[in-house]
Protein backbone atom coordinates (compact mmCIF):
# COMPACT_ATOMS: atom_id res chain seq x y z
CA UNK A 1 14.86 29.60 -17.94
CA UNK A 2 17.26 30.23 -15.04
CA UNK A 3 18.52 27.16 -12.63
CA UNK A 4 16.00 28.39 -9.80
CA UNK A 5 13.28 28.10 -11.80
CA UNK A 6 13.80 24.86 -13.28
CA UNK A 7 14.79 24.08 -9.84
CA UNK A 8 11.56 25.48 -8.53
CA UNK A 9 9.18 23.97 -11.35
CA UNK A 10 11.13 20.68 -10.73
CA UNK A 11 10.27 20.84 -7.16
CA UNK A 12 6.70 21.80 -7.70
CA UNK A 13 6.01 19.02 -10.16
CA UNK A 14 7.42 16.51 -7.88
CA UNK A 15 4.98 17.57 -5.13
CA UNK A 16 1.98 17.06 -7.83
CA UNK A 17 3.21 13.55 -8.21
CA UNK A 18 3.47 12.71 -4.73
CA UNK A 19 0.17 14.49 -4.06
CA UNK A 20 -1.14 12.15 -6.72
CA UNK A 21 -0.09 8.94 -5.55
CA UNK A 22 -1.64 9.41 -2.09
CA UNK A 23 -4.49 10.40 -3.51
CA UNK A 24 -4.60 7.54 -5.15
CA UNK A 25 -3.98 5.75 -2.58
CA UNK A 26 -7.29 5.19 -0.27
CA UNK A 27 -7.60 5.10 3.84
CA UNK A 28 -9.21 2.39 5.30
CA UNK A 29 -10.02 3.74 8.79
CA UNK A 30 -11.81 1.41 11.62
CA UNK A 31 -12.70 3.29 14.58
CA UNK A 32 -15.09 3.14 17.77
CA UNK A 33 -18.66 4.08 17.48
CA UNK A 34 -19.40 7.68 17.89
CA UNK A 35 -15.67 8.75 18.13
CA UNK A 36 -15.89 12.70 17.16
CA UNK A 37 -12.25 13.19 16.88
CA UNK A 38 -11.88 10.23 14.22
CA UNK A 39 -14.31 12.28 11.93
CA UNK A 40 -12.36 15.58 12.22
CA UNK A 41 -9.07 13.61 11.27
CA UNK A 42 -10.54 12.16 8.56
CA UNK A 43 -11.65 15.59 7.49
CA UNK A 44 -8.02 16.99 8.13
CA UNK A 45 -6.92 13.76 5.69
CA UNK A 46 -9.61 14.50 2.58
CA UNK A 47 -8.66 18.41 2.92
CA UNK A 48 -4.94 17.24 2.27
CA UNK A 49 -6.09 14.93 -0.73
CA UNK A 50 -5.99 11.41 1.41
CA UNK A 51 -8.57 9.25 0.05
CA UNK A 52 -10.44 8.07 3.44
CA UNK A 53 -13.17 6.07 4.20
CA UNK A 54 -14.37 4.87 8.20
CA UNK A 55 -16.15 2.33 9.85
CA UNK A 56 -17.36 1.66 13.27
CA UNK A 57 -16.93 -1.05 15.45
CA UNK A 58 -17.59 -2.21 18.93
CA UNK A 59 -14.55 -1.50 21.65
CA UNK A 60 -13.73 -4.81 21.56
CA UNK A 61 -13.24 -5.75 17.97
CA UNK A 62 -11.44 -2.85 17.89
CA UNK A 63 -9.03 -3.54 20.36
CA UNK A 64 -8.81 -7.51 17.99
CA UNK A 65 -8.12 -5.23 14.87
CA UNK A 66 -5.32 -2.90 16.86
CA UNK A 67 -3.92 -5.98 18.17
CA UNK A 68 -3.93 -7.77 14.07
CA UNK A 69 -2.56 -4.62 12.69
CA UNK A 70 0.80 -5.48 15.26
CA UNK A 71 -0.19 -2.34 17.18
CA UNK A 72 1.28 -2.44 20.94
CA UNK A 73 -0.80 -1.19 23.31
CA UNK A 74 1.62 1.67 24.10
CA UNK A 75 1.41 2.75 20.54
CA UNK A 76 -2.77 2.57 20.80
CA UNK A 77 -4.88 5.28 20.00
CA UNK A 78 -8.89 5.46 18.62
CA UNK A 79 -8.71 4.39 15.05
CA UNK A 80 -6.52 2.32 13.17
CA UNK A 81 -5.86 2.68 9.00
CA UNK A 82 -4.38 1.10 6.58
CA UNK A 83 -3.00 2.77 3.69
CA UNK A 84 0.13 1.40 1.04
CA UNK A 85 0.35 -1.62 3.53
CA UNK A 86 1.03 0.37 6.09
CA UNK A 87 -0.83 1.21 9.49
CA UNK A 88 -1.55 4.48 10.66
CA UNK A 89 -2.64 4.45 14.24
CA UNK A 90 -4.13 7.79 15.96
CA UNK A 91 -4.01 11.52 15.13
CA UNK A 92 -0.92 11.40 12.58
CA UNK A 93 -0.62 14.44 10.33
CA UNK A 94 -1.20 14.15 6.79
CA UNK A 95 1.82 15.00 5.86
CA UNK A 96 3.45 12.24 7.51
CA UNK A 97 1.59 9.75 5.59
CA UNK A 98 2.73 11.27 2.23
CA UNK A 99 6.13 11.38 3.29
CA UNK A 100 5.63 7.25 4.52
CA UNK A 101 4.40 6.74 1.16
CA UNK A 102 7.39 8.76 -0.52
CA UNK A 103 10.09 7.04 1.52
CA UNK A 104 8.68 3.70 1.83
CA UNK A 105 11.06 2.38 5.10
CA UNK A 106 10.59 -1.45 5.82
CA UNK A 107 7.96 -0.69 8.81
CA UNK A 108 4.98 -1.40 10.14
CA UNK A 109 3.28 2.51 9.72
CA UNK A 110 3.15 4.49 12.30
CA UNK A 111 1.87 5.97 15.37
CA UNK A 112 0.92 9.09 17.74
CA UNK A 113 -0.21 7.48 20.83
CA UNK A 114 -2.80 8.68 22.87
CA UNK A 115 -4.59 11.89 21.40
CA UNK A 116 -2.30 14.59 22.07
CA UNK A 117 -3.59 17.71 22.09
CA UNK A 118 -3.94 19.64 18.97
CA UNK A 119 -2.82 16.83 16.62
CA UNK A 120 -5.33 16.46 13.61
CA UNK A 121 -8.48 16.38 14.44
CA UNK A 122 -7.67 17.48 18.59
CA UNK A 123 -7.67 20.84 18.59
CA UNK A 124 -6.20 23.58 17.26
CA UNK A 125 -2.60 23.35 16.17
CA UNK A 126 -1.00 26.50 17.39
CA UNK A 127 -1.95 25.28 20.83
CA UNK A 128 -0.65 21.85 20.12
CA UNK A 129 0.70 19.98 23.13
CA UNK A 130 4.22 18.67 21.97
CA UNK A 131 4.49 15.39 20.31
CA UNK A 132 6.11 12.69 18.19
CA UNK A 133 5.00 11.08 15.27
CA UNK A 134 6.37 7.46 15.86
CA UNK A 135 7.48 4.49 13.11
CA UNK A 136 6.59 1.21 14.12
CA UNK A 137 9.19 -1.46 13.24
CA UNK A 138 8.16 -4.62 11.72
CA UNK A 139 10.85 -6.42 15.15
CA UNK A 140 8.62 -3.98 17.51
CA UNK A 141 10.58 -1.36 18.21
CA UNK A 142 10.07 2.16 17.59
CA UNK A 143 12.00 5.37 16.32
CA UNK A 144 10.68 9.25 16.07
CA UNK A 145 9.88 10.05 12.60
CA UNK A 146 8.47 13.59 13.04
CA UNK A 147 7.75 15.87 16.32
CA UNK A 148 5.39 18.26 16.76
CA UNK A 149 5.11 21.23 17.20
């Protein structure tokens, strides 16, 4: 078998096992009642092999659970997961996650704040408004992980 495809089947088989553990991993996902956008992102999540499951709550308990998960205002968006012990707050790609999982930094999750157009679950991507995918710091502080497109 030559080096590339060693190299190649190497590669591929390390994507299975990373694909694997997220799966195994589950998404706990609280969100505000009737939020469309949440349910597409979800969708975007299961079709990348993210375990997910939602819940509703009132505005203001989930504003309490934002603020318990250490999530700034600044770095809000409309639903808040957990997922490795890590938060994921707003529309962040799947891939994002896995990579979080893979890499493991000391850190809180991440963020996209707001809804940015054509994240996950905001439209369609190849009219995607530009945007960063954001670690959160366990002292607070941010740093751009990813940005998009």
């Amino acid at each position: 078998m030559s080096s590339f495809r060693k190299l190649s089947f190497a590669g591929l088989m390390l994507l299975a096992a990373c694909g694997q553990a997220v799966a195994q991993t589950g998404m706990t996902i609280v969100s505000g009642e009737g939020c469309g956008c949440c349910r597409e992102w979800v969708k975007h999540l299961q079709d990348s092999g993210i375990e997910a499951s939602i819940s509703y709550v009132d505005p203001n308990a989930l504003m309490q659970h934002k603020h318990a998960a250490g999530i700034a205002d600044e770095h809000a968006s409309c639903h808040t997961g957990r997922i490795g012990g890590y938060v994921i707050e707003g529309h962040v790609p799947a891939k994002e996650i896995a990579r979080l999982l893979r890499e493991k930094p000391n850190a809180v999750g991440l963020t996209v704040p707001g809804m940015p157009y054509g994240s996950p679950g905001m439209g369609p991507p190849e009219d995607a408004d530009p945007y960063d995918v954001l670690l959160l710091n366990k002292d607070g502080t941010t740093s751009v992980f990813a940005s998009y497109p």
